[in-house]
N, C-alpha and C. Protein backbone atom coordinates (compact mmCIF):
# COMPACT_ATOMS: atom_id res chain seq x y z
N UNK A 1 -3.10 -4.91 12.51
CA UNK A 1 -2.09 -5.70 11.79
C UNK A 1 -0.82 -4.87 11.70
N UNK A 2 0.61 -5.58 11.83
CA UNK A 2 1.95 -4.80 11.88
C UNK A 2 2.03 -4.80 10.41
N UNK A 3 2.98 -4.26 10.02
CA UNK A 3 3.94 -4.13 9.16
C UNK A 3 4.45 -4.92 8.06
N UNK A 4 4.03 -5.46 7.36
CA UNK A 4 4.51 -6.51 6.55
C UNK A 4 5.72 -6.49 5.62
N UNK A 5 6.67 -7.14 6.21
CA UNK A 5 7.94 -6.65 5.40
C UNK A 5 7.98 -8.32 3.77
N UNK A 6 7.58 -8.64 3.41
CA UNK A 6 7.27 -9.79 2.46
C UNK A 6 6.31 -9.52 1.79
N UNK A 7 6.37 -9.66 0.27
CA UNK A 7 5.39 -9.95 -0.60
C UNK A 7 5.07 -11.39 -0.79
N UNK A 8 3.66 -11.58 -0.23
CA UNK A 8 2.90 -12.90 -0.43
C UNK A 8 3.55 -13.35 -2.06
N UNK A 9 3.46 -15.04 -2.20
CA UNK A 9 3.37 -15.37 -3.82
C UNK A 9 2.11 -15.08 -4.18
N UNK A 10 1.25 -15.26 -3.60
CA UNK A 10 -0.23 -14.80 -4.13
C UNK A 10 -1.02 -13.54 -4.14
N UNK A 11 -0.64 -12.58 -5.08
CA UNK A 11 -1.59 -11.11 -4.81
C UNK A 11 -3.39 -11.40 -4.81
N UNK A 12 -3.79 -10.54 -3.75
CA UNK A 12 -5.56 -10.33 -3.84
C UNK A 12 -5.63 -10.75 -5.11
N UNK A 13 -7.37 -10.83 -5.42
CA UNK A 13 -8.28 -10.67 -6.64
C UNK A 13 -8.07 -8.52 -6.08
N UNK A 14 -8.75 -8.06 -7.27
CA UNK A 14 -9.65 -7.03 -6.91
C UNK A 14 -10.63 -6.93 -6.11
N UNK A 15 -11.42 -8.11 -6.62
CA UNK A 15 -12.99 -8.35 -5.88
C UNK A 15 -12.76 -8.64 -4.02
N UNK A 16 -11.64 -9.29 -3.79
CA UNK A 16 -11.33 -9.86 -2.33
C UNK A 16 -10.60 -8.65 -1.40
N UNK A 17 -10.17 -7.16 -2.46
CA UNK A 17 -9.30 -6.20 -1.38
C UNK A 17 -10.87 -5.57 -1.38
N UNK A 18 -11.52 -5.58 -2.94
CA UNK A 18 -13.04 -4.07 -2.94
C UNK A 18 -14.18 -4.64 -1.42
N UNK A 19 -14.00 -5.73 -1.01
CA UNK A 19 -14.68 -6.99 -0.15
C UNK A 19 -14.12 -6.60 1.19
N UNK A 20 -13.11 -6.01 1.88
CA UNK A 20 -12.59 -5.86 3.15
C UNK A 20 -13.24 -4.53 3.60
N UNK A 21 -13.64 -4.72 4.58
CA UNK A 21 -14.17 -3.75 5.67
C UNK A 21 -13.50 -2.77 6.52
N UNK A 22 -12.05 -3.25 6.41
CA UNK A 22 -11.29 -1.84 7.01
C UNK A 22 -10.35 -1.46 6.10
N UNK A 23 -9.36 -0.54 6.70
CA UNK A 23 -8.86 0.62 6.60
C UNK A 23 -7.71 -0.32 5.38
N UNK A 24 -7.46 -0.31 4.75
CA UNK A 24 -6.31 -1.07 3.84
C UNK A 24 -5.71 -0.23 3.12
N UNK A 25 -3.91 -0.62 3.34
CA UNK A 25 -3.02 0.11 2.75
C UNK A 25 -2.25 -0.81 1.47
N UNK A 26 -2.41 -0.98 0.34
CA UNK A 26 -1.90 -1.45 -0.46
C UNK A 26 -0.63 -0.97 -0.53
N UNK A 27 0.21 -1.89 -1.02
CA UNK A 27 1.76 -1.26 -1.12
C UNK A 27 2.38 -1.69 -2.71
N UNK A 28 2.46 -1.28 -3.80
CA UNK A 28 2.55 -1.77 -5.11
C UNK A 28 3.94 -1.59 -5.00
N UNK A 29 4.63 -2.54 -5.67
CA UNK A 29 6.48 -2.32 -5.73
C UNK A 29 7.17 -4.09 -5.76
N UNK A 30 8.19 -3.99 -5.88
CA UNK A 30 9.13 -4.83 -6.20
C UNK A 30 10.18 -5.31 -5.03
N UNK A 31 9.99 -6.32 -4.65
CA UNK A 31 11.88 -6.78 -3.36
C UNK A 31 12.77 -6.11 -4.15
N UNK A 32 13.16 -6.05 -5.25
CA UNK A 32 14.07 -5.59 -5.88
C UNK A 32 14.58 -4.27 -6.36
N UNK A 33 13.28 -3.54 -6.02
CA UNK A 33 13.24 -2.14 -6.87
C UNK A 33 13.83 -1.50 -5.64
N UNK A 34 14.84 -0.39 -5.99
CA UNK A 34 15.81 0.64 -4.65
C UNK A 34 14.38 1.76 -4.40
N UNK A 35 13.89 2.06 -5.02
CA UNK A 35 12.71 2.97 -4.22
C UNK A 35 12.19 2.41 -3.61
N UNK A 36 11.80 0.85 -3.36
CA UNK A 36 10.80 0.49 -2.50
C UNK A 36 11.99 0.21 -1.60
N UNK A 37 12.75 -0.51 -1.38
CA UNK A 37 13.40 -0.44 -0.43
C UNK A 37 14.10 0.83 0.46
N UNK A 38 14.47 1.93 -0.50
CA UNK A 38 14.28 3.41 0.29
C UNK A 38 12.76 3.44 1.38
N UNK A 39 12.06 3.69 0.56
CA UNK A 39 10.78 3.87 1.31
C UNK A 39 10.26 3.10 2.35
N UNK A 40 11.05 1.88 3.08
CA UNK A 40 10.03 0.96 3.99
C UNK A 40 10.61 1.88 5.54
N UNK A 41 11.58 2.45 5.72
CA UNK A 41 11.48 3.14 6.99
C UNK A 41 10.25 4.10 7.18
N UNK A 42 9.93 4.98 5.92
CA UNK A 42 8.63 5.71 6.23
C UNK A 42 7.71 4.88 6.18
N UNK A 43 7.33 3.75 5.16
CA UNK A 43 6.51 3.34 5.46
C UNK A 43 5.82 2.32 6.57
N UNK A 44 6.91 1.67 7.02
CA UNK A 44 7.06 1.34 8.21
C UNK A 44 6.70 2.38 9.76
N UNK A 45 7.22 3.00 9.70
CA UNK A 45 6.46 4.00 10.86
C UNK A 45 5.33 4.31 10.62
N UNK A 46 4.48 4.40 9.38
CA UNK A 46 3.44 5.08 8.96
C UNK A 46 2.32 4.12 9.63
N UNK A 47 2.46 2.60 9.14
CA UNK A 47 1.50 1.59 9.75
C UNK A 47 1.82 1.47 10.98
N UNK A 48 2.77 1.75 12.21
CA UNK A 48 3.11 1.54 13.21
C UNK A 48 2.29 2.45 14.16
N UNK A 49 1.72 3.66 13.19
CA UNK A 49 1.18 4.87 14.08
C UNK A 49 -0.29 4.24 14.07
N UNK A 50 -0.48 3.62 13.14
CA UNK A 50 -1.82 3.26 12.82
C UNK A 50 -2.53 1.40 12.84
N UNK A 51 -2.82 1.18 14.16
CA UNK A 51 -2.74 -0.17 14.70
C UNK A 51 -3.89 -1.04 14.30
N UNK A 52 -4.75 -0.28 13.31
CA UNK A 52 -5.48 -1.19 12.87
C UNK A 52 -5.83 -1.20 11.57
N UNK A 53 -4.66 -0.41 10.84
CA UNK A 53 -4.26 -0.66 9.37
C UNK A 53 -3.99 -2.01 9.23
N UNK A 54 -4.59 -2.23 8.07
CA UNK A 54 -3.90 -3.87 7.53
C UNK A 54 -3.18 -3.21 6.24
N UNK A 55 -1.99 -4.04 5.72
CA UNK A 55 -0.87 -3.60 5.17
C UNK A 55 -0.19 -4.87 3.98
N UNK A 56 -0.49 -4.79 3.14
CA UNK A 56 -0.32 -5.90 2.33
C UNK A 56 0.39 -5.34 0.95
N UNK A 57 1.47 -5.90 0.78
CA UNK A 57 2.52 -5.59 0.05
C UNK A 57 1.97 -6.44 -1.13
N UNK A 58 2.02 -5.82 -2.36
CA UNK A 58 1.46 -6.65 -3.65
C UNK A 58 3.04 -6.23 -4.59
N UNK A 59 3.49 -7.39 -4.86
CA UNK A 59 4.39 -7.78 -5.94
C UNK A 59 3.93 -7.25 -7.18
N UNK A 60 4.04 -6.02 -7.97
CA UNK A 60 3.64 -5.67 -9.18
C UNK A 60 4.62 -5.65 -10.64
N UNK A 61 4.30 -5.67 -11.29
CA UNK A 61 4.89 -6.36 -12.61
C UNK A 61 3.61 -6.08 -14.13
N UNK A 62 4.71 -6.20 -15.13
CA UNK A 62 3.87 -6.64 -16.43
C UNK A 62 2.36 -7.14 -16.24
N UNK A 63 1.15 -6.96 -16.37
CA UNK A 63 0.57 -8.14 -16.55
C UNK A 63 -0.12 -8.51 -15.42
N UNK A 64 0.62 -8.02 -14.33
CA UNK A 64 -0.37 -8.24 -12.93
C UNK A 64 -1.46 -7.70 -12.72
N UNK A 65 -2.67 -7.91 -12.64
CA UNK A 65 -3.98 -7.72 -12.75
C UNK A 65 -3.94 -6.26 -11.59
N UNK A 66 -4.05 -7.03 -10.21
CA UNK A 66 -4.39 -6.20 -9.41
C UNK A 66 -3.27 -4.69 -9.52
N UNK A 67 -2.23 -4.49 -9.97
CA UNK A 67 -1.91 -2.96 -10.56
C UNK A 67 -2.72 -2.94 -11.58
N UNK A 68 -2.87 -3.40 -12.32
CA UNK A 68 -3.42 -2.60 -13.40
C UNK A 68 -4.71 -2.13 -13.28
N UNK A 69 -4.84 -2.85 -12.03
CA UNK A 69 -6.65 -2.32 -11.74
C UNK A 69 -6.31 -0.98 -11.16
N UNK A 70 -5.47 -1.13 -10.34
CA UNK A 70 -4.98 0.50 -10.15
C UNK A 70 -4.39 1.54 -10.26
N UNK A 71 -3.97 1.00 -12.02
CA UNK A 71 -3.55 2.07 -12.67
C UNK A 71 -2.32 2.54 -12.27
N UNK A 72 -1.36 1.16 -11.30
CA UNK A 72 0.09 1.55 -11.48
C UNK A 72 1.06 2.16 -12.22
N UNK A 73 1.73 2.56 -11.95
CA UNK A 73 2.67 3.31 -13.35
C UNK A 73 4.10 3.15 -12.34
N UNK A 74 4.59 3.89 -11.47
CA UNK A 74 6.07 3.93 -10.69
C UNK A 74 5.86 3.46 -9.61
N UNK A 75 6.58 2.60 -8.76
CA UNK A 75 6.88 1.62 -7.57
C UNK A 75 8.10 2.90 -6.58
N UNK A 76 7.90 2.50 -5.48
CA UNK A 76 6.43 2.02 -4.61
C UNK A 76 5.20 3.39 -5.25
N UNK A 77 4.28 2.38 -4.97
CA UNK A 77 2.73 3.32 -4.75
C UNK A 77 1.97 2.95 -3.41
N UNK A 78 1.86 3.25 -3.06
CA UNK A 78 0.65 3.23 -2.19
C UNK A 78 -0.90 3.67 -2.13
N UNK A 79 -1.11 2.77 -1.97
CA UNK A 79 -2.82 2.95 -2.10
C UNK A 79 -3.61 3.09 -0.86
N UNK A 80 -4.23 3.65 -0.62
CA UNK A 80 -5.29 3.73 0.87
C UNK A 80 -6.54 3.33 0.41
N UNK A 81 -7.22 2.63 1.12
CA UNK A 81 -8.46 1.62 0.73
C UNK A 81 -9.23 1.90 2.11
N UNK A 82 -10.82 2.12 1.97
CA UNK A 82 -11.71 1.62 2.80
C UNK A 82 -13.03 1.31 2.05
N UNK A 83 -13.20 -0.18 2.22
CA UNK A 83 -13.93 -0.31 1.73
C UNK A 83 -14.50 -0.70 0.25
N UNK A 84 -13.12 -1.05 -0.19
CA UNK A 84 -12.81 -0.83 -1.70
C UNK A 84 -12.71 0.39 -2.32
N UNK A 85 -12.81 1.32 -1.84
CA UNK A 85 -12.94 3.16 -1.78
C UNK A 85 -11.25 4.03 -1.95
N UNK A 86 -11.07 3.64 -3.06
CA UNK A 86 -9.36 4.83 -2.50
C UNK A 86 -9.78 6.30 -1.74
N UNK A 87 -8.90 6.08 -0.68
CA UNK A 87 -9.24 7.52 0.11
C UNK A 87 -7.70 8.18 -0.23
N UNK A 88 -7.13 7.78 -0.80
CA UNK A 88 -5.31 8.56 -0.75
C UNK A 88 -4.46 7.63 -1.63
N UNK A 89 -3.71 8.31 -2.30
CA UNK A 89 -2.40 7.47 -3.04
C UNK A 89 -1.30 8.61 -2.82
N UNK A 90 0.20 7.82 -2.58
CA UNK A 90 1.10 8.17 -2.84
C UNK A 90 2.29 7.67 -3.51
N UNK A 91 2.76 8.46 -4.61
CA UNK A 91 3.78 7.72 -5.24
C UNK A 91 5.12 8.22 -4.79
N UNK A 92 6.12 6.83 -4.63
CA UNK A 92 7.33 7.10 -4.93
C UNK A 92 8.10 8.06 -3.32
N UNK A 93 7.64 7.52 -2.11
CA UNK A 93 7.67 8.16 -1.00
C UNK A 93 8.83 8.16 -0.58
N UNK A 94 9.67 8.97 0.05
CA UNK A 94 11.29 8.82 0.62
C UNK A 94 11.11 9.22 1.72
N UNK A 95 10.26 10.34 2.73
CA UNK A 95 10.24 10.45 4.15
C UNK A 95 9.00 10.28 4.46
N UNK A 96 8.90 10.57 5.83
CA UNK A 96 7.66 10.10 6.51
C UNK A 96 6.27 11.31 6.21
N UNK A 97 7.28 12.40 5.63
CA UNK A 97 6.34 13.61 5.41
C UNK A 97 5.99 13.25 4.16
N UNK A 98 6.68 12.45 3.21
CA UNK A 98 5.46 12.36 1.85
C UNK A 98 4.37 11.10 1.85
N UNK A 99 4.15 10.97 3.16
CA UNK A 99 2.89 10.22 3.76
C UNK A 99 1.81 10.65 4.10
N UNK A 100 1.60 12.24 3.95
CA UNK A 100 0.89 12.78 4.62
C UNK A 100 -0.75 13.06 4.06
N UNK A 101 -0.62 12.83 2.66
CA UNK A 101 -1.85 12.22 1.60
C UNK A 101 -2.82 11.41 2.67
N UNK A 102 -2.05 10.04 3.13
CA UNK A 102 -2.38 9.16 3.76
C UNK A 102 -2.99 9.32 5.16
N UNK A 103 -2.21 10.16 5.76
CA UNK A 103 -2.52 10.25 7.43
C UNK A 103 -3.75 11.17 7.05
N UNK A 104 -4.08 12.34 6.40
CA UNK A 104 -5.20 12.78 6.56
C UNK A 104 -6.15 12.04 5.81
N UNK A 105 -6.14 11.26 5.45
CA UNK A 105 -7.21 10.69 4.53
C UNK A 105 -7.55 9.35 5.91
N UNK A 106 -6.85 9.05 6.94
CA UNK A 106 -7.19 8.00 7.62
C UNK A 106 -8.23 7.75 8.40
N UNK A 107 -9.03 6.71 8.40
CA UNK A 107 -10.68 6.86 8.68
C UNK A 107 -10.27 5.59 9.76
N UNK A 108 -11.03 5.57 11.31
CA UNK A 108 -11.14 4.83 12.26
C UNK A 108 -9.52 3.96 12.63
N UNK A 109 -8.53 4.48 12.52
CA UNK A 109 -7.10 3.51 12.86
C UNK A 109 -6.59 4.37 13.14
């Protein structure tokens, strides 16, 4: 899966990301927020290296379940998922080197 530059209107359940079988990169943040928009060139290359990452941008806010299941606090976050399993988080990324949580933690992609 490429790159997803859009947050769906509809974020996952918990139960439907802990339920996926591969490699999943959560992306917690805002269209609006200037760190997440800093951050989509790194993060953008990051899923580009990795062709069978799936990449799903979750709209986070007040109240939104699925951050709070993960204990959001500052946008962007990123989450690394296999399996429902966090293998890596990074907060608050500006180059491609504060990705690097991620690339070693990457299992089969």
């Amino acid at each position: 899966m490429a790159y997803t530059n859009h947050y769906p209107e509809i974020e996952p359940s918990r139960a439907e990301v802990d339920a996926r079988g591969e490699v999943l990169l959560l992306e917690f943040g805002a269209p609006w927020c200037p760190h997440c928009q800093g951050a989509q060139p790194a993060i953008e290359a990051f899923v580009a290296e990795h062709p069978k990452l799936q990449h799903i941008k979750v709209e986070d806010g007040r109240g939104k379940p699925l951050g709070r299941s993960f204990k959001v606090k500052l946008w962007p976050t990123l989450v690394l998922l296999y399996r429902g399993e966090e293998l890596a988080r990074v907060v608050r990324p500006v180059a491609v080197e504060d990705l690097e949580p991620l690339r070693g933690a990457m299992v089969g992609g």
